[in-house]
Protein backbone atom coordinates (compact mmCIF):
# COMPACT_ATOMS: atom_id res chain seq x y z
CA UNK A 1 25.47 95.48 113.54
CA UNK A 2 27.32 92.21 112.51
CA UNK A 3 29.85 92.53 109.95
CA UNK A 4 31.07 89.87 107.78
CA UNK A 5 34.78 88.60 108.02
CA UNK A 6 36.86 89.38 105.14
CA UNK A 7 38.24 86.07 102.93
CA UNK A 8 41.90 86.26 101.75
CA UNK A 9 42.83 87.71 98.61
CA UNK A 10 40.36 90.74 98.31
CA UNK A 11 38.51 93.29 100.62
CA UNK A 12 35.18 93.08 101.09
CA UNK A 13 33.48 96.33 101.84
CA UNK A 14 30.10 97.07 103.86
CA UNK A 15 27.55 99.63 102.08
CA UNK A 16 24.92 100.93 104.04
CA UNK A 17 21.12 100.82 101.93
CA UNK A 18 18.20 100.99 103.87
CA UNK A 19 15.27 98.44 103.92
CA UNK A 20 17.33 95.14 103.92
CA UNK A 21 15.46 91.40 104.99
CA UNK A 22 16.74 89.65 107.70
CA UNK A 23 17.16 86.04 106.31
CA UNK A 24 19.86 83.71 105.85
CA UNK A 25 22.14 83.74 102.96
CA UNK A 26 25.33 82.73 101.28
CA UNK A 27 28.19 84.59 99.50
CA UNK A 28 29.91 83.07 96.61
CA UNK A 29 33.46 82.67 96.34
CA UNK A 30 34.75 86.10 95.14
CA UNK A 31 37.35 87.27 92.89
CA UNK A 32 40.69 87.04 93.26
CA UNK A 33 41.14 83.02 93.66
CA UNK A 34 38.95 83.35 97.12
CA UNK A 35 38.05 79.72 97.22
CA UNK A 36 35.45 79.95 100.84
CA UNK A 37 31.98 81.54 100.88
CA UNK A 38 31.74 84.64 103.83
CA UNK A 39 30.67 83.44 107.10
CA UNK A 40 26.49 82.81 106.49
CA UNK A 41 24.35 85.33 108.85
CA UNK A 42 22.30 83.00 110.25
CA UNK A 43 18.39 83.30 110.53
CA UNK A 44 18.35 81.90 113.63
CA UNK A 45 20.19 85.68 114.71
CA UNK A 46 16.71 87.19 113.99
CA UNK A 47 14.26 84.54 113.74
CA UNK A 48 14.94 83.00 117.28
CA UNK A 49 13.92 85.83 119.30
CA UNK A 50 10.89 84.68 122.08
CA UNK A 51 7.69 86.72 121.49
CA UNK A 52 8.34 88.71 124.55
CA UNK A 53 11.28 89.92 122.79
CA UNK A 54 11.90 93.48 121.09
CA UNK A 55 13.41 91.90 117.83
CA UNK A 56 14.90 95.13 117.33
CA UNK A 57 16.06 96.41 120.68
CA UNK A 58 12.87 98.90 120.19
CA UNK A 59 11.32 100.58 123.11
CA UNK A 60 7.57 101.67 123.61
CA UNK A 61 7.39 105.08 121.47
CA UNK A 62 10.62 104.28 119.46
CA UNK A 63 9.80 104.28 115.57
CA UNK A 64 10.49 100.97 113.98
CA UNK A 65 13.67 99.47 113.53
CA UNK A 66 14.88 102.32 116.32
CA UNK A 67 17.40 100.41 118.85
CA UNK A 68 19.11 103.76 119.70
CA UNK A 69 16.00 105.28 121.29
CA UNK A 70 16.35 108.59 119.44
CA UNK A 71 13.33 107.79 117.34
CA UNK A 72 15.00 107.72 114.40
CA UNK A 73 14.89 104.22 112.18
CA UNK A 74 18.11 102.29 112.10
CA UNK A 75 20.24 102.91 109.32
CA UNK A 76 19.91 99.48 107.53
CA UNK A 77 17.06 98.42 110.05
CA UNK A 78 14.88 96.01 109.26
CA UNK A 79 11.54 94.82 110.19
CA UNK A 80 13.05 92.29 112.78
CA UNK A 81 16.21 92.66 111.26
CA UNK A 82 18.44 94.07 114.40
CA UNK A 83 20.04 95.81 112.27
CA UNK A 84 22.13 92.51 110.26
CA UNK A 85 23.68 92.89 106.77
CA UNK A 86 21.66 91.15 104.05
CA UNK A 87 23.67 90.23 100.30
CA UNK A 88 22.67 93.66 98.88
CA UNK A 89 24.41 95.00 101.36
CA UNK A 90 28.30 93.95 100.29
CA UNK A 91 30.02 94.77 97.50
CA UNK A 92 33.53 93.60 95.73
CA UNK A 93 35.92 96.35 95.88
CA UNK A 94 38.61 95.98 93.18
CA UNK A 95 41.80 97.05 95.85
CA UNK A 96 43.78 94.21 96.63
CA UNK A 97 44.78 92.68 99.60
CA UNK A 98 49.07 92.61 99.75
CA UNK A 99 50.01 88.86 101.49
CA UNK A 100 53.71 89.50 102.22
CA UNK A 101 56.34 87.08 102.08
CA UNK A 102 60.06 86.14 103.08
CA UNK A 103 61.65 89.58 103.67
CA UNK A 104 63.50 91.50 101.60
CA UNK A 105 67.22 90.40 100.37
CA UNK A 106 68.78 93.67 100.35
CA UNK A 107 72.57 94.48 99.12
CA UNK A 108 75.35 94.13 101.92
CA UNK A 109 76.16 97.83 102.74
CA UNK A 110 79.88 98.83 101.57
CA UNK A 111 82.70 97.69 103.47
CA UNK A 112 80.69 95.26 105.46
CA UNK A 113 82.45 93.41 107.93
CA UNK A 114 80.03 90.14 108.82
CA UNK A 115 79.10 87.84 106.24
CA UNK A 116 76.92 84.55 106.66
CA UNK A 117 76.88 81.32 104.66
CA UNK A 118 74.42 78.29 104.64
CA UNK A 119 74.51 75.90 102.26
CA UNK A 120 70.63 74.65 103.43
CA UNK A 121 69.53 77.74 102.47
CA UNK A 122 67.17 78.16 99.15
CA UNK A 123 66.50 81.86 98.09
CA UNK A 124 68.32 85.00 96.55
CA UNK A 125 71.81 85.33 98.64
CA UNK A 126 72.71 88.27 99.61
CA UNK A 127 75.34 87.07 102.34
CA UNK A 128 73.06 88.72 104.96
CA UNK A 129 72.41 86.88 108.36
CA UNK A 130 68.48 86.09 106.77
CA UNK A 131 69.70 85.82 103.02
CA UNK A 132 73.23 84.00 103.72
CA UNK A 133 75.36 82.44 100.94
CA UNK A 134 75.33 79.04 100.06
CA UNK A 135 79.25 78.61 99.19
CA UNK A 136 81.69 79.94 101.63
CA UNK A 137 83.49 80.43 97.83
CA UNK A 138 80.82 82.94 97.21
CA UNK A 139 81.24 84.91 100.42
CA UNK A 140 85.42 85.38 99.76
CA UNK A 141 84.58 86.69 96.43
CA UNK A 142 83.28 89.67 97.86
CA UNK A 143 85.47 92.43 97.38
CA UNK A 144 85.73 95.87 98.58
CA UNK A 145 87.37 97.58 101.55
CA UNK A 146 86.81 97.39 104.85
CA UNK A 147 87.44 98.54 108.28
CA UNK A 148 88.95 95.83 110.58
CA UNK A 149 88.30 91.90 110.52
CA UNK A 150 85.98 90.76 108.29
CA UNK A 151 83.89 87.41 109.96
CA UNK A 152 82.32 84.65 107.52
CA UNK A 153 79.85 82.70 109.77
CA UNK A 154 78.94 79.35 108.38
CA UNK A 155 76.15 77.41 109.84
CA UNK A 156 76.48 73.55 110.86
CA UNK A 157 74.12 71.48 112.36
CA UNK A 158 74.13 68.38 114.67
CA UNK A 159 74.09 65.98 111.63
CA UNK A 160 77.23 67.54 110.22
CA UNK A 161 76.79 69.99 107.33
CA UNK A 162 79.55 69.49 104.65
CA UNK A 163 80.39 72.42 102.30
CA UNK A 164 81.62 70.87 99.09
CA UNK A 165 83.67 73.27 97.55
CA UNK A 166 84.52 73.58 93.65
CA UNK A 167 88.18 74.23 94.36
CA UNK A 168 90.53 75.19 97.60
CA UNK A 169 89.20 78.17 99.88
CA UNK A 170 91.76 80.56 99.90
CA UNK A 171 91.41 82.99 103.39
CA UNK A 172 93.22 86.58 102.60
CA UNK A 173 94.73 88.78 105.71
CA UNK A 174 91.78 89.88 108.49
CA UNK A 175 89.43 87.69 107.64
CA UNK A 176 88.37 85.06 109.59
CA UNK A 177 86.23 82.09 108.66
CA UNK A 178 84.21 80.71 111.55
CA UNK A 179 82.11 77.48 111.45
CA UNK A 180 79.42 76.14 114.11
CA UNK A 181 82.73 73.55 115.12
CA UNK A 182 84.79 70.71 113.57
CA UNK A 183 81.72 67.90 114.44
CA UNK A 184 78.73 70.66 113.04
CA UNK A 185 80.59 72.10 109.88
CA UNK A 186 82.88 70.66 107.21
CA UNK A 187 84.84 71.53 104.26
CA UNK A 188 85.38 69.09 101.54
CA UNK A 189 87.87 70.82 98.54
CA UNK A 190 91.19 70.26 96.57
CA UNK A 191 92.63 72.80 94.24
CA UNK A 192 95.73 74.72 94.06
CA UNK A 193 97.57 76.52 97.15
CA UNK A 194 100.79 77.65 96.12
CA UNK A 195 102.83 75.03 94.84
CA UNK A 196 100.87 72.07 96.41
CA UNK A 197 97.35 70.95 96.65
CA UNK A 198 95.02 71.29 99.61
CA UNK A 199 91.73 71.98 100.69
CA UNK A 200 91.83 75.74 102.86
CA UNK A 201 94.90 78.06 102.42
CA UNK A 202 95.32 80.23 105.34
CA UNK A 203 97.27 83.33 104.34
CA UNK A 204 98.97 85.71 106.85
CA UNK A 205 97.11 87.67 108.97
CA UNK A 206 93.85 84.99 108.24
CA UNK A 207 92.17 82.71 110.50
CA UNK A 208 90.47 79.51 110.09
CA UNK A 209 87.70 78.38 113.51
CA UNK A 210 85.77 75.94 113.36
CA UNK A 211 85.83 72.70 111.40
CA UNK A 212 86.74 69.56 109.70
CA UNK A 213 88.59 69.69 106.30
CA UNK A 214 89.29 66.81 103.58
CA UNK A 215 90.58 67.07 100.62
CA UNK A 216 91.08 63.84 98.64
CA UNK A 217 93.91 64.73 96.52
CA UNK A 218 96.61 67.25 98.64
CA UNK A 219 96.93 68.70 102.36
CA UNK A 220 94.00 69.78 104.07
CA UNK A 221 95.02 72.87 105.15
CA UNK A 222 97.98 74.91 103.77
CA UNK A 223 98.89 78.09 105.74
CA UNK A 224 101.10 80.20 104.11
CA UNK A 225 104.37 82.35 104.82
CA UNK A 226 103.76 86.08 106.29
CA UNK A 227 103.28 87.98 109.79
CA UNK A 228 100.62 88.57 111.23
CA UNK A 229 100.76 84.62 111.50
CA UNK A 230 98.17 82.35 109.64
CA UNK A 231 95.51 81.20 112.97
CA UNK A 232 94.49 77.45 112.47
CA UNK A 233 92.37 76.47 115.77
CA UNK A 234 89.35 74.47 116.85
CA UNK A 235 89.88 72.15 113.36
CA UNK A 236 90.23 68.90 112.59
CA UNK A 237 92.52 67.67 109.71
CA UNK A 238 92.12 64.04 109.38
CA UNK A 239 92.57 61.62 106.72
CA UNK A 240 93.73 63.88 103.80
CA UNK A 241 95.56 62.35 100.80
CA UNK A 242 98.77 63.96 101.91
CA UNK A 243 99.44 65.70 105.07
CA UNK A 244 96.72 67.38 107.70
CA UNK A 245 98.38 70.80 107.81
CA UNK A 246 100.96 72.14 105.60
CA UNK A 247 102.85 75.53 107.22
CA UNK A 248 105.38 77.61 104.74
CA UNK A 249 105.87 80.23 107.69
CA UNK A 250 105.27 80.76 111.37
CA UNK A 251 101.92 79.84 112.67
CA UNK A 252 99.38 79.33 115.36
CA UNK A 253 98.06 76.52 115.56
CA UNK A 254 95.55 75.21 118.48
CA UNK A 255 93.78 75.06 120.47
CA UNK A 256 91.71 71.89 120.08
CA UNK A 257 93.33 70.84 116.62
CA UNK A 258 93.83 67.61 115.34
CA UNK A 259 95.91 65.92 112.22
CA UNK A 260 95.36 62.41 112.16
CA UNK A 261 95.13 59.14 109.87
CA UNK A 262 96.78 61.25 107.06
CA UNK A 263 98.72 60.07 104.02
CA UNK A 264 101.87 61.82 105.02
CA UNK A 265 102.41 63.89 107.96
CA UNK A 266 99.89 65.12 110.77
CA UNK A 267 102.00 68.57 110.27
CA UNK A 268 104.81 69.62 108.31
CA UNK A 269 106.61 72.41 108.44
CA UNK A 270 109.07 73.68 105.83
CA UNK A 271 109.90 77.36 106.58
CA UNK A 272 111.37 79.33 108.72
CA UNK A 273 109.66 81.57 111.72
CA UNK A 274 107.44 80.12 114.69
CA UNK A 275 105.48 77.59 114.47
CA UNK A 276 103.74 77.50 117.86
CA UNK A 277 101.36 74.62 118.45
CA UNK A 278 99.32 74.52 121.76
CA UNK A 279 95.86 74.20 123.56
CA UNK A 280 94.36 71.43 124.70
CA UNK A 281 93.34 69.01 122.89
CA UNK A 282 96.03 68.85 120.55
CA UNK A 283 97.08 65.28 118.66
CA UNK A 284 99.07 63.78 115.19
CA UNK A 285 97.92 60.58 115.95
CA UNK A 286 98.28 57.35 113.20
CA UNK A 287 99.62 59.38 110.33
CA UNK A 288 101.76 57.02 107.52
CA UNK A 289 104.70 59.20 108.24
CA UNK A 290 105.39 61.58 110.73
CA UNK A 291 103.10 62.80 113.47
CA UNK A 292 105.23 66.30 112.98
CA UNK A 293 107.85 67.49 110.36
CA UNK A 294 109.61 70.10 111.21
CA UNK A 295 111.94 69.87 107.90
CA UNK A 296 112.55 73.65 107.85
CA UNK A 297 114.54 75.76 109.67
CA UNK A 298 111.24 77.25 111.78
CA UNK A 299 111.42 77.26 115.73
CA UNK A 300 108.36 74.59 117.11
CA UNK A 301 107.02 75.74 120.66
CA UNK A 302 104.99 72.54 121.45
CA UNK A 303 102.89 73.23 124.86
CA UNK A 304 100.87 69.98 125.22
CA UNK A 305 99.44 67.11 122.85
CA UNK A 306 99.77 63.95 121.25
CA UNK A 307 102.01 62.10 118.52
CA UNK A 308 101.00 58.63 119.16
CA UNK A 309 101.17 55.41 116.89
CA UNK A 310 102.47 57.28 113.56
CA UNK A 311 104.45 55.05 110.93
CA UNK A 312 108.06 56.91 111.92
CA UNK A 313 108.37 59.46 114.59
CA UNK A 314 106.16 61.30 116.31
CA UNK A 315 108.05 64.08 116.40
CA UNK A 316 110.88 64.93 113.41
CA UNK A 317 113.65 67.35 113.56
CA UNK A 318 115.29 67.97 111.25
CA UNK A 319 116.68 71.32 110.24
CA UNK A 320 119.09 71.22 107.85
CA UNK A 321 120.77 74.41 107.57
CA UNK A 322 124.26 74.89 105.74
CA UNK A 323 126.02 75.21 109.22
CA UNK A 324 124.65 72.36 110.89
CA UNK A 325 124.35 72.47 114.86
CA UNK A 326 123.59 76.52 114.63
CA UNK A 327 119.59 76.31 114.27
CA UNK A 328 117.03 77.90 115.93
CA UNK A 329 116.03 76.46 119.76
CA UNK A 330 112.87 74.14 120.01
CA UNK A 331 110.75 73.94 123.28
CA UNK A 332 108.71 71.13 123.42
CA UNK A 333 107.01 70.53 126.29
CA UNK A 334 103.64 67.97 127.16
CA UNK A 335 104.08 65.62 124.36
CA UNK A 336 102.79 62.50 124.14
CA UNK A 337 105.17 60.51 121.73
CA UNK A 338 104.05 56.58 122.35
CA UNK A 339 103.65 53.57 119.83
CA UNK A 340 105.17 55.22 117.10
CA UNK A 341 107.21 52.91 114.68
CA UNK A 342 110.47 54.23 114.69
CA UNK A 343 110.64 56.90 117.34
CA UNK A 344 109.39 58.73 120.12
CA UNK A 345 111.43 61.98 118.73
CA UNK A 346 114.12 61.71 115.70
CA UNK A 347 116.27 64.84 116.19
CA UNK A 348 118.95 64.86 113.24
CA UNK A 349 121.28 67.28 111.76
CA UNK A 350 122.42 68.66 114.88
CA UNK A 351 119.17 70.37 116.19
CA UNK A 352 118.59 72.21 119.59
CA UNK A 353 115.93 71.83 121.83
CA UNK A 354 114.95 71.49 125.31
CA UNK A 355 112.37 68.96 126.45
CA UNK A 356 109.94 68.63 129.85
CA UNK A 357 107.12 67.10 131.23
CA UNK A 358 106.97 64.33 128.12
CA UNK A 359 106.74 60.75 128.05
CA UNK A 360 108.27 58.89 124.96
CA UNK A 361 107.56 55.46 125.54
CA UNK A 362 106.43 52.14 124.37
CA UNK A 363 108.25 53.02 120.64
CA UNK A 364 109.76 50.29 118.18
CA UNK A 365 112.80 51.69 118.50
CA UNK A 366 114.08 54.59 120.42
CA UNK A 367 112.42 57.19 122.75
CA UNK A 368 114.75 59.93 121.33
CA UNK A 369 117.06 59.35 118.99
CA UNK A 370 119.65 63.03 118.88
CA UNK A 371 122.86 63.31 116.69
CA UNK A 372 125.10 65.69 117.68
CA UNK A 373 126.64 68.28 115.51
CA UNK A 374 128.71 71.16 115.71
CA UNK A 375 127.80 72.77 119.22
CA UNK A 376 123.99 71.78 119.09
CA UNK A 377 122.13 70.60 122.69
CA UNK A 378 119.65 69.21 123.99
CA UNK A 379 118.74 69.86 127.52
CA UNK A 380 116.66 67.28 129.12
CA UNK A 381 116.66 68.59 132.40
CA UNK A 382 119.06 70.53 134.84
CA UNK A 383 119.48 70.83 138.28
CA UNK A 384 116.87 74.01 139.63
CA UNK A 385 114.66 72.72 136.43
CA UNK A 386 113.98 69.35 136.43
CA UNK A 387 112.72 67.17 133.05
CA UNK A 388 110.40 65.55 134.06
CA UNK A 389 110.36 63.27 131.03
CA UNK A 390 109.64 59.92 131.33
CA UNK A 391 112.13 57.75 129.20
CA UNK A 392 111.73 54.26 130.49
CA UNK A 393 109.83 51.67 133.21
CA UNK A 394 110.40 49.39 135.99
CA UNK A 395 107.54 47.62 133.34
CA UNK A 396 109.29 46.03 130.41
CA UNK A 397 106.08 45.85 128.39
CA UNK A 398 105.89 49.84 128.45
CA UNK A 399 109.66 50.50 127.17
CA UNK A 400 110.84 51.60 124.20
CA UNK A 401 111.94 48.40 122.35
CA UNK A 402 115.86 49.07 122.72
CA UNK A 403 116.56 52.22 124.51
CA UNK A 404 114.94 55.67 126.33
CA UNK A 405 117.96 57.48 124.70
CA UNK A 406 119.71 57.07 121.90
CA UNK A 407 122.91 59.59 121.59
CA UNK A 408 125.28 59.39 118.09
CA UNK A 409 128.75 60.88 118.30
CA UNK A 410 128.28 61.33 122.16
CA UNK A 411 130.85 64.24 123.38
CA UNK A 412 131.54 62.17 126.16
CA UNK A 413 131.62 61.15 129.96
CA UNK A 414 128.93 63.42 131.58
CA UNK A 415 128.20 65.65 129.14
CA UNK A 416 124.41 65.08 128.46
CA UNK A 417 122.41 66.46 131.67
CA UNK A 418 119.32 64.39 132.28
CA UNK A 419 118.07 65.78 136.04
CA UNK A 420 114.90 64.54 136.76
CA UNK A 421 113.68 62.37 134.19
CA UNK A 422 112.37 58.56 135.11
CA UNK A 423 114.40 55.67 133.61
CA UNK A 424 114.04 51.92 134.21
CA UNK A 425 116.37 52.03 137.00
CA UNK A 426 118.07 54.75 139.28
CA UNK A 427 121.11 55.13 137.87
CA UNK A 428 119.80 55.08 134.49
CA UNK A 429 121.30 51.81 132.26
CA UNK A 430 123.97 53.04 129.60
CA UNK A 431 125.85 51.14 127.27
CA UNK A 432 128.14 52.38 124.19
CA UNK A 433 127.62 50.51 120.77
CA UNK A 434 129.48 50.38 117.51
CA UNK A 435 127.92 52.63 115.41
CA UNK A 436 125.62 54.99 114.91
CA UNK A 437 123.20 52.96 112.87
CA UNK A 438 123.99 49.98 114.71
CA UNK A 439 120.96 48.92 117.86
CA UNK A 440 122.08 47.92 121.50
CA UNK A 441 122.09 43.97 121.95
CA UNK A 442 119.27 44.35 124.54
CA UNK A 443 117.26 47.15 125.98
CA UNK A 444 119.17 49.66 127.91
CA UNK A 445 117.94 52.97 129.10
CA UNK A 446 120.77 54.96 127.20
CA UNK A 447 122.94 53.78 124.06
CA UNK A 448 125.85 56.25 122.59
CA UNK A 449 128.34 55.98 120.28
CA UNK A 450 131.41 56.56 120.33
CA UNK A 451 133.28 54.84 123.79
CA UNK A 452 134.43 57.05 126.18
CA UNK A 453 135.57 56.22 129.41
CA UNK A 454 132.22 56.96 131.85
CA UNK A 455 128.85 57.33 130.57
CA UNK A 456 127.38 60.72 128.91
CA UNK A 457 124.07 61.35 130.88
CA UNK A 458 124.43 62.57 133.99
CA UNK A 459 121.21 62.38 136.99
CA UNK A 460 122.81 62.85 139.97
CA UNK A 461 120.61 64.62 141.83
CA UNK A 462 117.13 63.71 140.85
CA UNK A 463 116.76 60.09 139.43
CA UNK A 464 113.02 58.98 138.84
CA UNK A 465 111.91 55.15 138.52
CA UNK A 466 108.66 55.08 136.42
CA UNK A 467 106.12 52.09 137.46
């Protein structure tokens, strides 16, 4: 028996009356906005049989219409009907047929710990991995305890999606906001973070992963003061009205961060605490001011990157504490510090710090410029651990513009240790001058004020000439 196929929008139900003709027919559309007409039985089913045919499937001694060979008629057999469905046959039943759609957009459970936001997204938002948020705004505002970290996943896409916030995104202890990375996802905000403006404020024990973030009117990111540290990493922070990251406290920052082509600084600090900045790629590239600030009295560990080509230094110390000489010890190590207009590194106020493995060249002025104060040092490299900083070139075009090293209110005749490093020439070129804001004649690899008798910087034992 051939059964009809069912049109959307309503059931279609087969009776079963006896006696039905086996011609073709059509079905009008039914109810329930069915706009198509069943599938037609055809006559040809019936009609086409050859006359050597048993229309009906009947054998000898089978009553008519009997294709089970019981000798019983067909129910709904017909004289050469084989048994087909005829319009009398199909009725409209009134049950209708459910078409589902998108799924459900149920409530996050209590205390749930991963959120999602996508700002493509057009239905209810639940902040549910197939109902995400469209703000990330919208998923920080949801409150409520939980176990752990809390994770905000917001999407990106190849053709950069930018999340244009109504005001700053503020990021509260354990939660972490992740985007698809700085070239799929961006944040675009200003509003208040503290007493500044920026874009993101990372509070303690918060991370940020995962994108690029402008705001037009104050810092793009702000992290604030607290332990756990504030985690900044896999971000870029370029071109922001002011500076590209703003710490009040310690910090993490890296890996694969940038701050460049900002109005101020590429990083300022102006706390206290650690302010570690490292994994690779790391730059403060082209900023108006400094590359990075370190105006506080924090501790910078610097473990590899860039400051290259920023309006003064690339690097800025200058902790000004009210015993000057006595601040913490900075460890930079792997930087980059080239075409900046003032200086490689500006260390004032009497800072400490040990550098290796950098190369400070190719500056308008100096490579490092260091004032002494009170019992502060800077160790360039000893004998057993070697610099390895490059402060000068055989290469004039590649020096600083008037000296590697730049020492005011020298201690003296071999007092600075500089094993290892690579200078113009082997014994490095030193020269005293009249003052400490006063610039050597002509390019030497060391200047220092005040005279002594025999230069400050010692190399005796490893003296490097850089090509």
């Amino acid at each position: 028996m051939r059964m009809n196929r069912a049109r959307r929008g309503w059931l279609w139900l087969i009776a079963l009356p006896l006696g039905c003709g086996g011609g073709s027919f059509d079905v009008a559309p039914g109810a329930g906005g069915d706009t198509g007409a069943l599938e037609d039985v055809a006559a040809s089913d019936t009609a086409d049989a050859s006359p050597s045919d048993s229309a009906s499937g009947d054998s000898p001694g089978d009553s008519p219409g009997d294709s089970s060979g019981d000798g019983a008629p067909d129910v709904g057999g017909s004289e050469g009907g084989g048994g087909d469905v005829s319009p009398d046959d199909v009725i409209v039943s009134d049950v209708p047929v459910i078409d589902v759609g998108p799924p459900t957009c149920a409530s996050l459970p209590a205390g749930a710990t991963e959120l999602y936001v996508d700002k493509r997204y057009a239905g209810v938002s639940t902040g549910s991995v197939t109902c995400p948020f469209t703000t990330i705004t919208a998923a920080l505002a949801i409150g409520g305890s939980f176990l752990g970290t809390r994770t905000i996943h917001v999407s990106g896409a190849v053709v950069p999606v930018v999340y244009n916030e109504a005001s700053s995104i503020v990021i509260p202890a354990n939660v972490i906001v992740v985007g698809d990375g700085p070239g799929k996802t961006s944040i675009t905000a200003s509003g208040p973070c503290g007493s500044t403006t920026c874009a993101v404020n990372v509070f303690a024990g918060g991370t940020l992963d995962g994108f690029t973030v402008l705001s037009a009117s104050g810092d793009g990111i702000v992290t604030a003061a607290g332990s756990p540290p504030p985690i900044v990493k896999n971000v870029n922070a370029n071109g922001n009205k002011s500076s590209g990251i703003e710490c009040f406290g310690a910090a993490e920052i890296g890996p694969n961060v940038s701050a460049n082509r900002n109005g101020l600084q590429g990083l300022v600090s102006s706390g206290s605490g650690l302010v570690h900045i490292g994994g690779s790629p790391i730059s403060f590239d082209s900023n108006v001011a400094n590359g990075i600030d370190i105006e506080g009295n924090a501790t910078l560990k610097f473990d590899g990157g860039t400051a290259v080509g920023n309006g003064l230094n690339g690097l800025r110390l200058a902790w000004t504490a009210p015993t000057l000489g006595t601040g913490p010890l900075h460890t930079v190590t792997g930087l980059v510090a080239t075409g900046n207009k003032n200086n490689g590194i500006g260390a004032y106020n009497g800072q400490n710090f040990k550098l290796r493995s950098s190369k400070l060249l190719n500056n308008l002025n100096y490579g490092i410029y260091y004032g002494y104060v009170g019992t502060s040092s800077m160790d360039l490299g000893a004998v057993g651990d070697l610099g390895n900083n490059i402060f000068g070139t055989a290469a004039s075009a590649t020096r600083n513009t008037k000296a590697g090293l730049y020492l005011c209110k020298s201690r003296g005749a071999a007092t600075q240790p500089g094993e290892g490093d690579s200078w113009s020439t082997c014994a490095p070129t030193q020269a005293s001058i009249a003052g400490c804001d006063t610039a050597p004649v002509s390019y030497v690899d060391v200047a220092y004020i005040p005279a002594v008798a025999g230069d400050p910087v010692v190399a005796t034992t490893s003296c490097i000439i850089a090509p």
